[in-house]
N, C-alpha and C. Protein backbone atom coordinates (compact mmCIF):
# COMPACT_ATOMS: atom_id res chain seq x y z
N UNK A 1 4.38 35.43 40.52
CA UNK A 1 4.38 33.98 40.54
C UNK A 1 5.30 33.51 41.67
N UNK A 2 5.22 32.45 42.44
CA UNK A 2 5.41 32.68 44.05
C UNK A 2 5.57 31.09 43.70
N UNK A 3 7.27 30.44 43.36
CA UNK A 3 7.90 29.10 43.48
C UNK A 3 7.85 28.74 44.41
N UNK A 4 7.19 27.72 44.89
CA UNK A 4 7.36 26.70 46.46
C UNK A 4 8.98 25.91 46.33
N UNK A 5 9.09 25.28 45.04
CA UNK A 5 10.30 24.67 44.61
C UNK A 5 11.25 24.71 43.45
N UNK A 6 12.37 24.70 42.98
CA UNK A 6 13.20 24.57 42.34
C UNK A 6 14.02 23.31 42.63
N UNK A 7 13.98 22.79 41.07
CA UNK A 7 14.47 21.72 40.98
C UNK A 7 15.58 21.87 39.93
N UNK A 8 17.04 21.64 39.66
CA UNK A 8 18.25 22.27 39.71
C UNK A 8 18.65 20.98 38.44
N UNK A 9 18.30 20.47 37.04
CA UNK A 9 19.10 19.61 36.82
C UNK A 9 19.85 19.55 35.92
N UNK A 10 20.76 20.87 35.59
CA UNK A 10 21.91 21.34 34.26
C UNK A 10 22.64 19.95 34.90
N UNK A 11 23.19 19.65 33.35
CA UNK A 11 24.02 18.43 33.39
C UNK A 11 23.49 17.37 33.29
N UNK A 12 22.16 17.31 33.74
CA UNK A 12 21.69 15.85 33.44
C UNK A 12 20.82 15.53 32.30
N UNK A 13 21.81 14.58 31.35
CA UNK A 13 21.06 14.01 30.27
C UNK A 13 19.66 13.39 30.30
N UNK A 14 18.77 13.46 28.87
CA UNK A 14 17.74 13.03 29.20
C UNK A 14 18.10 11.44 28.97
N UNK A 15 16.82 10.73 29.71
CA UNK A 15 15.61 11.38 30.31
C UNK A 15 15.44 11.33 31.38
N UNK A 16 16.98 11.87 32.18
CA UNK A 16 16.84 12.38 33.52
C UNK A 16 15.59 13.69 34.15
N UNK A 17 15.66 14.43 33.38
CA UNK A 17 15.14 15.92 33.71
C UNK A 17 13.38 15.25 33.69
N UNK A 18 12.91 14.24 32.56
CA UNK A 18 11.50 14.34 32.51
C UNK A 18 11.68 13.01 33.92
N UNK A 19 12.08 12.34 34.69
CA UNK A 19 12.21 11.66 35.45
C UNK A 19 12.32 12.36 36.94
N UNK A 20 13.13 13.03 37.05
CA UNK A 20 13.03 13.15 38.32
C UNK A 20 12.23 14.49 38.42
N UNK A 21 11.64 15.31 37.65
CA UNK A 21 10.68 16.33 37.72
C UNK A 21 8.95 15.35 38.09
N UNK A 22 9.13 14.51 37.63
CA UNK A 22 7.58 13.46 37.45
C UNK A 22 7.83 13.07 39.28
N UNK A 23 8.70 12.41 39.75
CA UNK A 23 8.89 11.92 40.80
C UNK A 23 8.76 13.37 41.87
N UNK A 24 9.68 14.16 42.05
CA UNK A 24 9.37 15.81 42.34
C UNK A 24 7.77 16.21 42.63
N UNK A 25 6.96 16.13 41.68
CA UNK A 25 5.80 16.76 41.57
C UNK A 25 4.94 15.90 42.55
N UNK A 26 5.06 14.55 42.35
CA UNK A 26 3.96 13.26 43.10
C UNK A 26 4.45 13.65 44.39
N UNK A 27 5.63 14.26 45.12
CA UNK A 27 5.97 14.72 46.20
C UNK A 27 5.04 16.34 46.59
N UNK A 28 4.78 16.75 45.49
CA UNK A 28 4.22 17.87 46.18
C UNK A 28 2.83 17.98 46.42
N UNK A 29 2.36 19.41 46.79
CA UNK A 29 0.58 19.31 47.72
C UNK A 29 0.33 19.84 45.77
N UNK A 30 -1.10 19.49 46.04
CA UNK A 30 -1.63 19.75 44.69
C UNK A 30 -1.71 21.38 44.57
N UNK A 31 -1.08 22.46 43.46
CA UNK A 31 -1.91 23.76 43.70
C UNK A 31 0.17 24.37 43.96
N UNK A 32 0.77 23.64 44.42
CA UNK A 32 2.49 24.47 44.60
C UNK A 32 3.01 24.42 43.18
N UNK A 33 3.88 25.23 43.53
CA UNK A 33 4.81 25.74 41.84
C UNK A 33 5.91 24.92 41.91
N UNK A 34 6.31 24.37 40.91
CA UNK A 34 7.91 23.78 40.33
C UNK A 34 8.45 24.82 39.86
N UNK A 35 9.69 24.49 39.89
CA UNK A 35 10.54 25.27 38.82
C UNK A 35 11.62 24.48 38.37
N UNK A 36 11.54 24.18 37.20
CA UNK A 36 12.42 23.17 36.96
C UNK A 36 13.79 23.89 35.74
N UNK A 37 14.67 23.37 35.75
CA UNK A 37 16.10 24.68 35.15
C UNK A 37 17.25 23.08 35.12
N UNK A 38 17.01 22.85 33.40
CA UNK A 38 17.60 21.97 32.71
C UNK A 38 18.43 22.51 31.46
N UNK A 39 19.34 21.75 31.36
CA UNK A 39 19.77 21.76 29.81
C UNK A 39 20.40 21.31 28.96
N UNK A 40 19.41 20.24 29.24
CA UNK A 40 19.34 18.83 27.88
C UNK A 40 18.45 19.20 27.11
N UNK A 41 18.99 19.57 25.79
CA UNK A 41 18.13 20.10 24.78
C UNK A 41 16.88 19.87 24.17
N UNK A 42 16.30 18.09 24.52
CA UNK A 42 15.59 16.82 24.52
C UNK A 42 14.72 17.55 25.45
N UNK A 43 14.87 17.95 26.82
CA UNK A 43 13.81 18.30 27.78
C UNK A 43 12.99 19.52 27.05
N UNK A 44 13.27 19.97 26.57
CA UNK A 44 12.31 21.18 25.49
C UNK A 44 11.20 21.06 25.24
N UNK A 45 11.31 19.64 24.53
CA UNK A 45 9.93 19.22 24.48
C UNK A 45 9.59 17.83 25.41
N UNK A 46 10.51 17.58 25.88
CA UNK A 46 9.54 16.35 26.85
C UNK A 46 9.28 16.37 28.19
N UNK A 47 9.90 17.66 28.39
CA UNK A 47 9.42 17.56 29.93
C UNK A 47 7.99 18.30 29.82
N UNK A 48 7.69 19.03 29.00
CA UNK A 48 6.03 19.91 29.04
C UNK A 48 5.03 18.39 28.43
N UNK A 49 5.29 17.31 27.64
CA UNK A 49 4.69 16.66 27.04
C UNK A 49 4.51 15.74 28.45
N UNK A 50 5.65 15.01 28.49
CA UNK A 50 5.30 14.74 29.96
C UNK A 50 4.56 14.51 31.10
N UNK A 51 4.45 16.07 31.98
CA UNK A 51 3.85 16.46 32.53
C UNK A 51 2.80 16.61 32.92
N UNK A 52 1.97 16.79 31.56
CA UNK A 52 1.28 17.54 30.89
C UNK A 52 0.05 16.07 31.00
N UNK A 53 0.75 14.88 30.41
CA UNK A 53 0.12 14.05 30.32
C UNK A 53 0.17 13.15 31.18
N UNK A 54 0.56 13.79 32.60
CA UNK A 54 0.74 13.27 33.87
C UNK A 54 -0.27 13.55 34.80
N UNK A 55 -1.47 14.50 33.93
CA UNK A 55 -2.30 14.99 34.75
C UNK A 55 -1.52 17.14 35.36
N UNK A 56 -0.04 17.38 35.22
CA UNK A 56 -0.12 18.76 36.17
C UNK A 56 -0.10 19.78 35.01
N UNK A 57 0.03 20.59 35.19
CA UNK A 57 -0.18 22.11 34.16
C UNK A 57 1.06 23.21 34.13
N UNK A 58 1.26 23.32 33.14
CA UNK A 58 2.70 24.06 32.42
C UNK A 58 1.86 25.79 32.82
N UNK A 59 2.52 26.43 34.08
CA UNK A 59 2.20 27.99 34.48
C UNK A 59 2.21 28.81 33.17
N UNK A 60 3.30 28.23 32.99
CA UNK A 60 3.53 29.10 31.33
C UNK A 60 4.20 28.63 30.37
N UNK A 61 4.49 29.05 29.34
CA UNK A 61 5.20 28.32 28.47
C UNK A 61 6.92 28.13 28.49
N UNK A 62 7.31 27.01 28.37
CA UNK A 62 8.81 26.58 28.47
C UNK A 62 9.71 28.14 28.23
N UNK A 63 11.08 28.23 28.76
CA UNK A 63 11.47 29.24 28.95
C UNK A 63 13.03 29.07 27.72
N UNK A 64 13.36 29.68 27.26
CA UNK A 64 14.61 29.14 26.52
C UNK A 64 15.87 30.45 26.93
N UNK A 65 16.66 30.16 27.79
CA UNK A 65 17.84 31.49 28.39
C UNK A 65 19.31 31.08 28.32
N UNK A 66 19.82 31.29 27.07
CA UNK A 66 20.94 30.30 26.61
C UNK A 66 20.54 29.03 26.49
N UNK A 67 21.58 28.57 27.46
CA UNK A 67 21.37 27.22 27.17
C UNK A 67 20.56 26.40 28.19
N UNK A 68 20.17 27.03 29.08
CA UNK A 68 19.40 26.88 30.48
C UNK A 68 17.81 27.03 29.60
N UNK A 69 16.87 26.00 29.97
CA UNK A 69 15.69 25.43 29.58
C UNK A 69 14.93 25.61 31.19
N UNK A 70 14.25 27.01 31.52
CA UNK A 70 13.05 26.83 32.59
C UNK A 70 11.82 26.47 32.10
N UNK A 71 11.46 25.77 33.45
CA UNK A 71 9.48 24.93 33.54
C UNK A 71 9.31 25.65 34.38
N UNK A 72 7.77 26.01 34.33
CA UNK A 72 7.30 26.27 35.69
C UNK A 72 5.74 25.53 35.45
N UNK A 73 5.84 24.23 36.52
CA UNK A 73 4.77 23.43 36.60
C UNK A 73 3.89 23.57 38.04
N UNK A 74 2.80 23.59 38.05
CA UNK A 74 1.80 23.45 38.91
C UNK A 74 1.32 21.86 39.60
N UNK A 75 1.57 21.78 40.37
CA UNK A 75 1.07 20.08 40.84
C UNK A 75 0.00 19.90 41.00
């Protein structure tokens, strides 16, 4: 699996993480990888709900590594 981007937002409360991942993606070419690495416990489930219903597609399923929450979204 071959990330075009990482997007970095430990520390930021939601609903920072489902915000600036939505803004992020409308920046990218349709078909590139996100990687998004949060941990606001809230983004768990709203950044895949989100997304999701933003029209882009969850690569795989939400990642849980401590306390660090990875996405990997498709634009």
């Amino acid at each position: 699996m071959s990330i075009d981007y990482t997007l970095d937002l430990r520390g930021e409360s939601c609903p920072y993480p489902v915000i600036y991942t939505l803004e992020t993606l409308q920046g990218m070419k349709k078909g590139e990888l996100l990687q998004v690495i949060a941990d606001c416990p809230a983004a768990f489930r709203n950044v895949p709900e989100e997304v999701v219903k933003h029209g882009y597609t969850l690569e795989k399923e939400p990642v849980k590594n401590g306390s660090e929450l990875l996405f990997y979204i498709r634009a």
